[in-house]
Protein backbone atom coordinates (compact mmCIF):
# COMPACT_ATOMS: atom_id res chain seq x y z
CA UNK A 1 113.97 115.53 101.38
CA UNK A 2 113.99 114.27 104.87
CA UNK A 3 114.64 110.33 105.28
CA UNK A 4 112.31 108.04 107.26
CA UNK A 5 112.96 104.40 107.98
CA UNK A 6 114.27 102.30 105.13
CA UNK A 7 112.39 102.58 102.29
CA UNK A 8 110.31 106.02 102.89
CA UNK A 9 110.80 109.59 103.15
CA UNK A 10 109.32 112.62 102.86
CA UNK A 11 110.13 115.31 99.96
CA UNK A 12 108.92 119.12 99.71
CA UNK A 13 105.75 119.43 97.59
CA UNK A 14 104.92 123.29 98.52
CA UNK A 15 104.02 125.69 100.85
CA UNK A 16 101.06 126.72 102.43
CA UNK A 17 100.08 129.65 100.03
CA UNK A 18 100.61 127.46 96.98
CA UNK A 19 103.99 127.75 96.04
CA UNK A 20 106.07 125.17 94.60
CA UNK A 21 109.01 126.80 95.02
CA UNK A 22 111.23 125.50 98.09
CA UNK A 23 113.41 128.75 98.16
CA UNK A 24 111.76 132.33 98.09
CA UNK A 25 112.17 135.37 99.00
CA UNK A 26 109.62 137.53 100.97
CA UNK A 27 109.00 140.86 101.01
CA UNK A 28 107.15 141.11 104.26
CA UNK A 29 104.54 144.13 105.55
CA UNK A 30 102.98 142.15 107.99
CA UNK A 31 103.01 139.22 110.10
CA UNK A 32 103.36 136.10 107.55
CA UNK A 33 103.07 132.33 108.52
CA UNK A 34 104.32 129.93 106.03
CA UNK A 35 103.88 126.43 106.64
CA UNK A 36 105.57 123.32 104.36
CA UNK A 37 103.15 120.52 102.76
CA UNK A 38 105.52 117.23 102.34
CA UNK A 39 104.36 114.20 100.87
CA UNK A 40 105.51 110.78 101.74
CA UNK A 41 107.43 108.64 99.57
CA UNK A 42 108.03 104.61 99.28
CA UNK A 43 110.19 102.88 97.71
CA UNK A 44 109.81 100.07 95.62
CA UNK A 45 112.33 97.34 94.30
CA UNK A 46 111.78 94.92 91.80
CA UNK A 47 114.33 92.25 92.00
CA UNK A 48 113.82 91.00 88.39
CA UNK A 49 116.13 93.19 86.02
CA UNK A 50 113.91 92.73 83.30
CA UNK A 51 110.59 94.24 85.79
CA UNK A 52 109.84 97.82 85.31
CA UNK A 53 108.51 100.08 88.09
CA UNK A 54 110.98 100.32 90.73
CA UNK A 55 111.93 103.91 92.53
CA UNK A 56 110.20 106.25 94.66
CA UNK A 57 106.15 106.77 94.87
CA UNK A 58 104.29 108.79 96.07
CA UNK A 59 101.64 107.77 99.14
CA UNK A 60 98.35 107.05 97.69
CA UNK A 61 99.71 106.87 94.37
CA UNK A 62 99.32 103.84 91.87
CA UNK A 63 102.66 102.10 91.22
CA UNK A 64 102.63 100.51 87.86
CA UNK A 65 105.05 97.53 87.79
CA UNK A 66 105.80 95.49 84.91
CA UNK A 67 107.70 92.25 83.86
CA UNK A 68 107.55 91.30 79.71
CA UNK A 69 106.55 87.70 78.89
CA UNK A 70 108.78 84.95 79.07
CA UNK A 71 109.37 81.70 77.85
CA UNK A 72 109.03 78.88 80.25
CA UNK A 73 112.08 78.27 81.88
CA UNK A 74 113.42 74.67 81.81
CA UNK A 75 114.44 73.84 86.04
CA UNK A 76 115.21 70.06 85.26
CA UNK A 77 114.27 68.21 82.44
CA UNK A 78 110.32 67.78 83.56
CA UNK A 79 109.97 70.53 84.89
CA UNK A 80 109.60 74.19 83.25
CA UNK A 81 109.13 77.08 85.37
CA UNK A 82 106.81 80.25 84.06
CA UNK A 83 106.13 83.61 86.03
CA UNK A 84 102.25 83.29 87.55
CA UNK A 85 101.97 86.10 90.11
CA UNK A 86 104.13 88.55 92.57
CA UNK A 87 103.94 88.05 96.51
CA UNK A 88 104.15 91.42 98.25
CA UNK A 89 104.55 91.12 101.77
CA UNK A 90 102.56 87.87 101.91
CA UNK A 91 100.13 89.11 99.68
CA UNK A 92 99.29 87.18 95.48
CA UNK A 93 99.60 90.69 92.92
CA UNK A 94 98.00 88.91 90.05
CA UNK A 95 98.06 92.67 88.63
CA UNK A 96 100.81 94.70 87.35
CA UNK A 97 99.33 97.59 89.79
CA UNK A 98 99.72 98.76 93.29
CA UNK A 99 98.52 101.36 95.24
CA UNK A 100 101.00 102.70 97.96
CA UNK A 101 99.49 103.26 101.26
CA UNK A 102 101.00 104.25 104.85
């Protein structure tokens, strides 16, 4: 795993000839090049405990975030407050899904 700037990094996904495994050893006859794939990472955080979703994801990947029904919540006596919608970097999520892109 390799860090980035806050909130990304890279991890090992497998080497150029198809392995997955991030330590082998080689038995080598001839000239060998070996060449690591890494895919990028993001991380997501959910500020509601009750919201499900937060951690690393993949780039590209869909991030499937979640937070369970609620009762309106009472802010004064005339007003009651109920979840509509996320804002993600200035951006309505009406959905519980978001795709992770560089």
């Amino acid at each position: 795993m390799v860090s980035f700037a806050l909130g990304s990094r890279v991890i090992f996904d497998h080497w150029s000839d198809g392995s997955t495994q991030a330590t082998r050893t080689l038995d080598l006859e001839d000239d060998t090049n070996l060449t690591p794939v890494y895919v990028t990472q993001y991380q997501l955080t959910l500020t509601d405990p009750a919201a499900t979703g937060s951690g690393w994801h993949n780039q590209g990947s869909v991030a499937e975030i979640s937070i369970p029904p609620t009762d309106p919540i009472a802010a004064s006596k005339s007003l009651k407050l109920i979840f509509r919608d996320l804002v993600l970097l200035d951006r309505r999520v009406k959905r519980g899904l978001l795709t992770l892109r560089s």
